[in-house]
C-alpha atoms as a PDB file:
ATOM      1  CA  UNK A   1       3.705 -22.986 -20.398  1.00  0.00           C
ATOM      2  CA  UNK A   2       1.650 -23.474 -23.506  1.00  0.00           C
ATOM      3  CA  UNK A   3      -1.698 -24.136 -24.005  1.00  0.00           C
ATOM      4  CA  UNK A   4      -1.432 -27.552 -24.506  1.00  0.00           C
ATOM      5  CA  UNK A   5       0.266 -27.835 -21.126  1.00  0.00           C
ATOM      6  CA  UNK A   6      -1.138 -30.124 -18.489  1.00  0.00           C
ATOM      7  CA  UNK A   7       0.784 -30.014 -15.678  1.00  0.00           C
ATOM      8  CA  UNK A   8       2.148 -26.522 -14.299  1.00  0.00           C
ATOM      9  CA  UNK A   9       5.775 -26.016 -13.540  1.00  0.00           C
ATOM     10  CA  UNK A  10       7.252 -26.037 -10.002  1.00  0.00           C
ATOM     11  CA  UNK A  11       6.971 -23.041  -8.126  1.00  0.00           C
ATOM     12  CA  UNK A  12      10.436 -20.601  -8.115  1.00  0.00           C
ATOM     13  CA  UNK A  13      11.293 -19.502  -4.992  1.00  0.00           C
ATOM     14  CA  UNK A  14      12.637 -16.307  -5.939  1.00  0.00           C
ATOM     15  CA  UNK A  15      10.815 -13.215  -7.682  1.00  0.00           C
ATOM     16  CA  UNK A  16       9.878 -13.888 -11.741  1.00  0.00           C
ATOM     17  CA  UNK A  17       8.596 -11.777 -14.152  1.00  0.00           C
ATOM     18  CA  UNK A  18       5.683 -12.422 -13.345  1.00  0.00           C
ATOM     19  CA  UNK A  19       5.602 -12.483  -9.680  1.00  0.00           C
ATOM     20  CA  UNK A  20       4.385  -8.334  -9.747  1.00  0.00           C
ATOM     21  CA  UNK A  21       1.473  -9.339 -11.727  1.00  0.00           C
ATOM     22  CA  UNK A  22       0.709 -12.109  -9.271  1.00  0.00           C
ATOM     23  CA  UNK A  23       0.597  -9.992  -5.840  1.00  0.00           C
ATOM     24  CA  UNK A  24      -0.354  -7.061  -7.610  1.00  0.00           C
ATOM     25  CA  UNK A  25      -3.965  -8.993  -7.898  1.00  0.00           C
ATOM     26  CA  UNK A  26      -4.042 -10.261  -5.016  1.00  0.00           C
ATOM     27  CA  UNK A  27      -3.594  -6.791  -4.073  1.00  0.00           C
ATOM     28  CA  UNK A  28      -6.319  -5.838  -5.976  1.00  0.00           C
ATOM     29  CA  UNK A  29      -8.725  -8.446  -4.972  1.00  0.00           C
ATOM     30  CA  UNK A  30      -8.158  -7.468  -1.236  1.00  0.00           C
ATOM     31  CA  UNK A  31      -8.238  -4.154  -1.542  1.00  0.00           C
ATOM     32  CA  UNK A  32     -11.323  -3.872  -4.407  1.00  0.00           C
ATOM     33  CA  UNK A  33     -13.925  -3.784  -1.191  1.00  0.00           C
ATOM     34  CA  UNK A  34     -12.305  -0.877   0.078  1.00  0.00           C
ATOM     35  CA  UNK A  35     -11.985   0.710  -3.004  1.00  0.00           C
ATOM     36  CA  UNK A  36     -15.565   0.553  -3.263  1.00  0.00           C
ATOM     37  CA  UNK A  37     -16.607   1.711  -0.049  1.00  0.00           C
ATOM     38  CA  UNK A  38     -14.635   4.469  -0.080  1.00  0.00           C
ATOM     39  CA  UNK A  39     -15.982   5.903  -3.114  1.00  0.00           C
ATOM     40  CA  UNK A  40     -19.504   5.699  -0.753  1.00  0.00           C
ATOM     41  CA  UNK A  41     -20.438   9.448   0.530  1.00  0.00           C
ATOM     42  CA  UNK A  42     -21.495   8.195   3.617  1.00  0.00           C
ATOM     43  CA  UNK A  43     -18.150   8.896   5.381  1.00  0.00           C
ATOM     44  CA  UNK A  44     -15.931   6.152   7.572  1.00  0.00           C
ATOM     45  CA  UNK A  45     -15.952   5.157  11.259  1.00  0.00           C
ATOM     46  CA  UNK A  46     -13.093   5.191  12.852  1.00  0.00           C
ATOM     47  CA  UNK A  47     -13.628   1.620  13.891  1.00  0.00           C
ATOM     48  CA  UNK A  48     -14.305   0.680   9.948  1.00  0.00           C
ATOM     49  CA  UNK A  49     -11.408   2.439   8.775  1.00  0.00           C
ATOM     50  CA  UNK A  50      -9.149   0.450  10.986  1.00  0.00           C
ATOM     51  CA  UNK A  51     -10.857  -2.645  10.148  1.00  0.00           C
ATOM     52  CA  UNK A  52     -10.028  -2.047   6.752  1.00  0.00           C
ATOM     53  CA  UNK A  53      -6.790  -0.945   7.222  1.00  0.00           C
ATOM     54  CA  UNK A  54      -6.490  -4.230   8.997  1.00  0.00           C
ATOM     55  CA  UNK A  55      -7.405  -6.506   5.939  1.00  0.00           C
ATOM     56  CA  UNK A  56      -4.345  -4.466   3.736  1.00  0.00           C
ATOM     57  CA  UNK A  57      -1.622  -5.257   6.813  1.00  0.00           C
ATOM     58  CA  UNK A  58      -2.215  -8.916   6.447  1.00  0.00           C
ATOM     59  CA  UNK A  59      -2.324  -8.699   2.830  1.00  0.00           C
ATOM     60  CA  UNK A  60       0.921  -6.680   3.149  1.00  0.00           C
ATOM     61  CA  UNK A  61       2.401  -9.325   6.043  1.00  0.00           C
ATOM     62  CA  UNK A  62       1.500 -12.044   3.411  1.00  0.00           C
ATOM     63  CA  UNK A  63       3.777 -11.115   1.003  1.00  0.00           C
ATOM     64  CA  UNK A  64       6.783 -13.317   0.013  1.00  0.00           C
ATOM     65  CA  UNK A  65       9.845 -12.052   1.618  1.00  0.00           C
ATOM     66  CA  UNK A  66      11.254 -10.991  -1.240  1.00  0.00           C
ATOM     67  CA  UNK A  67       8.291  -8.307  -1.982  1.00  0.00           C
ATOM     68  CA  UNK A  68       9.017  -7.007   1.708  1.00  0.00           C
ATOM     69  CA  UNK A  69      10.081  -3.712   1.480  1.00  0.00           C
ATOM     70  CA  UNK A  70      11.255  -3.675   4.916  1.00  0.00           C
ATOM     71  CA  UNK A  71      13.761  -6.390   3.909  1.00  0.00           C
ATOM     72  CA  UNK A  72      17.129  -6.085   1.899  1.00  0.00           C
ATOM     73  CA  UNK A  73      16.223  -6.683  -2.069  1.00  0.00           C
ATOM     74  CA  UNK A  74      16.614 -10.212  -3.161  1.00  0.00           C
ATOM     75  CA  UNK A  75      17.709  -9.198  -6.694  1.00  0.00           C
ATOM     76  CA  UNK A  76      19.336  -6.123  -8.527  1.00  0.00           C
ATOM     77  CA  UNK A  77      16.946  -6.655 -11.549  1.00  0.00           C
ATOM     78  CA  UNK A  78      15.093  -3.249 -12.608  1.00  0.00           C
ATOM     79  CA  UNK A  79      11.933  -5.042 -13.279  1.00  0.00           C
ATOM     80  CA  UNK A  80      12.310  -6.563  -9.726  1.00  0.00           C
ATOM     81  CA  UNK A  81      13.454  -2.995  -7.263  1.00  0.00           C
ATOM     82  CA  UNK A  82      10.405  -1.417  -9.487  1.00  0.00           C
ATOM     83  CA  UNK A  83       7.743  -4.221  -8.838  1.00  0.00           C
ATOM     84  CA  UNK A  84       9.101  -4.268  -5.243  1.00  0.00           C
ATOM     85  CA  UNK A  85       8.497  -0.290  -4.533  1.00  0.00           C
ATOM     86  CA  UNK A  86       5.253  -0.485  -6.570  1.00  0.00           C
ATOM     87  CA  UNK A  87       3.848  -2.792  -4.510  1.00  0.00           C
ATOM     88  CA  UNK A  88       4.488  -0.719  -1.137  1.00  0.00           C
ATOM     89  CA  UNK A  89       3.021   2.519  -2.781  1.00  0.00           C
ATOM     90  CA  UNK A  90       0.552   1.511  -3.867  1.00  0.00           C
ATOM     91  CA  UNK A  91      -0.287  -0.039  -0.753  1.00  0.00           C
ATOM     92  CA  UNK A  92       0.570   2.563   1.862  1.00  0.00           C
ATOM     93  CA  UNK A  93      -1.345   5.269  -0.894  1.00  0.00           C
ATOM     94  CA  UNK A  94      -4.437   3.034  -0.458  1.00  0.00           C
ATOM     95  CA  UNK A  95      -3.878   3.238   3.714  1.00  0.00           C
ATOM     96  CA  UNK A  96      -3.348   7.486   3.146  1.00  0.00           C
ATOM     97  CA  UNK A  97      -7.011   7.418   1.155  1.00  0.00           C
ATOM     98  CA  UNK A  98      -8.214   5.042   3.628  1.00  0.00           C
ATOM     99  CA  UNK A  99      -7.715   7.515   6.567  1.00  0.00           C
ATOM    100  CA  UNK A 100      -8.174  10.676   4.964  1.00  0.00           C
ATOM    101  CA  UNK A 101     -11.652  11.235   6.409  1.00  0.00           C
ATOM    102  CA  UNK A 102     -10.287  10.896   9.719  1.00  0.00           C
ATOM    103  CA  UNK A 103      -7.706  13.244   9.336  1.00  0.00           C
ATOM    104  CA  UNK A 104     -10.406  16.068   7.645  1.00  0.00           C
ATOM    105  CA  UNK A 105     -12.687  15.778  10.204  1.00  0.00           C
ATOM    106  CA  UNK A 106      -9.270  16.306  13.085  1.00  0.00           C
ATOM    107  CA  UNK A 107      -7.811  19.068  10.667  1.00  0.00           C
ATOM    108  CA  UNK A 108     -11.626  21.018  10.087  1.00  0.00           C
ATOM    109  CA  UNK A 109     -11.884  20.478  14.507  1.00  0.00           C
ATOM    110  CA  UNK A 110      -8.526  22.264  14.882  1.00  0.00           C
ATOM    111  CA  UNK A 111      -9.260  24.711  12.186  1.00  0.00           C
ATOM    112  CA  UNK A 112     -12.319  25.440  14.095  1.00  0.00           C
ATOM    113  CA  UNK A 113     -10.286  25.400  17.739  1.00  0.00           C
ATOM    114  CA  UNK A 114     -12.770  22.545  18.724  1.00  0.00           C
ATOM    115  CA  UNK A 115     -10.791  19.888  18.707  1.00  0.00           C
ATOM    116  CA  UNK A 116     -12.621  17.244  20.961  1.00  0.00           C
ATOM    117  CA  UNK A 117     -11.146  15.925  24.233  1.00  0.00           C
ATOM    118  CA  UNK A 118     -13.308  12.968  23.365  1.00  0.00           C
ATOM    119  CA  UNK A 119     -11.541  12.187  20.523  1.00  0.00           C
ATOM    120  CA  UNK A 120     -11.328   8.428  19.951  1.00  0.00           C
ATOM    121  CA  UNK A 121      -7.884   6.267  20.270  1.00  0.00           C
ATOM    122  CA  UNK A 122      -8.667   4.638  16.749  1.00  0.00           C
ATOM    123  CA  UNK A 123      -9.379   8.231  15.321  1.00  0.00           C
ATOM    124  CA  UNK A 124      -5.765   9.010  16.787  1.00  0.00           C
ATOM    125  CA  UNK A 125      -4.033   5.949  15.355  1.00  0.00           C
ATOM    126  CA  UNK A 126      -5.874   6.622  11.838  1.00  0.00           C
ATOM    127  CA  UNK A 127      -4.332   9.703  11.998  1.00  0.00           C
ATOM    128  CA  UNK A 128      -0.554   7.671  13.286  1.00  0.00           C
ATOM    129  CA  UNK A 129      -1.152   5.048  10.174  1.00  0.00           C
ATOM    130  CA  UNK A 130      -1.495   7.902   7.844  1.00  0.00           C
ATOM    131  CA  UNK A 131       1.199  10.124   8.785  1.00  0.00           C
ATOM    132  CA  UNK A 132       3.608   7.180   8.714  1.00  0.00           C
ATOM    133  CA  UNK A 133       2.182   5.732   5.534  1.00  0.00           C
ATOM    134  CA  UNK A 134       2.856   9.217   4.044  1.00  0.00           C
ATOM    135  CA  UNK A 135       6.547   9.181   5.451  1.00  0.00           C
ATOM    136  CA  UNK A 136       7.087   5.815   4.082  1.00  0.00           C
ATOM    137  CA  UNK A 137       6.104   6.746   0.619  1.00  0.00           C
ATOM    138  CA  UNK A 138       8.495   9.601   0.657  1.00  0.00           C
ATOM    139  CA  UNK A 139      11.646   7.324   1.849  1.00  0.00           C
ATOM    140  CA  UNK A 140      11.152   4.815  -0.339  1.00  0.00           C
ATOM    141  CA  UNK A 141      10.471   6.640  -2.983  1.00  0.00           C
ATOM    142  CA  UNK A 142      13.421   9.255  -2.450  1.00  0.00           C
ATOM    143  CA  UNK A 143      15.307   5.699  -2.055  1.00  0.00           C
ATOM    144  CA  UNK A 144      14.158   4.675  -5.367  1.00  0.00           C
ATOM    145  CA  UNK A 145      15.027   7.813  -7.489  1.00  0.00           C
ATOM    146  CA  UNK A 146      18.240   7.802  -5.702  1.00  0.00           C
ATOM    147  CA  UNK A 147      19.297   4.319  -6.343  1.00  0.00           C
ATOM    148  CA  UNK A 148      17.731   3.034  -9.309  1.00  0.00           C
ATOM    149  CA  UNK A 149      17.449   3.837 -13.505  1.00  0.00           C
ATOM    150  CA  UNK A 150      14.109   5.591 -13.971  1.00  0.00           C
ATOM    151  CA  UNK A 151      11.779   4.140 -16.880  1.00  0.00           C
ATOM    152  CA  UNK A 152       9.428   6.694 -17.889  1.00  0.00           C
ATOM    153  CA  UNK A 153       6.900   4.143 -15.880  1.00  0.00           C
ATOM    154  CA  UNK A 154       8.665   3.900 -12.863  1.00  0.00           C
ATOM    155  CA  UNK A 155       9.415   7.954 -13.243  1.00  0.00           C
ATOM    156  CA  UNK A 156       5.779   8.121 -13.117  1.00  0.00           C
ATOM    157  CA  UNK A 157       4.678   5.917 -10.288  1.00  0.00           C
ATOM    158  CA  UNK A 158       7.397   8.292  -8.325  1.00  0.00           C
ATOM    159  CA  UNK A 159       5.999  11.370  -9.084  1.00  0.00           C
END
């Protein structure tokens, strides 16, 4: 494209260069709210957190199968197996902030011995989500180092 282009060119079916950039702000405009809100001091519901954590698994489901980590890579590109991975981190990181007031106010209860037998089942699945969003992060990252050429960017989105 250039600017005196008029019409735009077909969509590519496959990951571009520019395909991170794309979904990372979509990303970023579905996740901004939550951003926001979290950085509130009134803490979290339960019930909110999960509604939240709702909006970033569609956002997540909407990706293009070839952004779905959970699916074999479409390309051996750097650029691509780096945008990829990025995408899930930063994701599942936003899920592990999202429920960490859930799992502070279990962890301070148990500290305490007074964990409650009244304890909610969307307090316990916070606490699920965020255990499993933390294991994710460390397999695919682990994955990642393993498998792939580290950029000094890429070697710091690992770390």
């Amino acid at each position: 494209m250039t600017p005196s282009s008029l019409v735009l060119p077909p969509e590519q079916p496959d990951a571009t260069i520019y395909s991170s950039l794309i979904y990372q702000s979509h990303f970023h405009v579905v996740s901004n709210h939550i951003s926001n809100r979290l950085q509130v001091r009134r803490p979290l519901s339960a019930s909110e957190t999960m509604k939240m954590n709702t909006t970033l698994e569609d956002w997540r489901n909407s990706l293009p199968d070839f952004f779905k980590i959970d699916l074999p890579p479409t390309s051996s590109s750097d650029w691509y197996l780096f945008a990829r991975s990025k995408l899930s981190w930063r994701c599942w990181n936003l899920q592990i902030l999202l429920m960490r007031p859930c799992i502070l106010r279990w962890a301070t209860q148990k500290a305490r011995n007074s964990v409650s037998t009244e304890e909610t089942t969307e307090e316990a699945e916070c606490r699920r989500i965020c255990v499993e969003c933390a294991h994710q992060t460390i397999l695919s990252v682990q994955n990642y180092v393993l498998t792939n050429p580290l950029s000094r960017l890429s070697a710091w989105y690992a770390l």
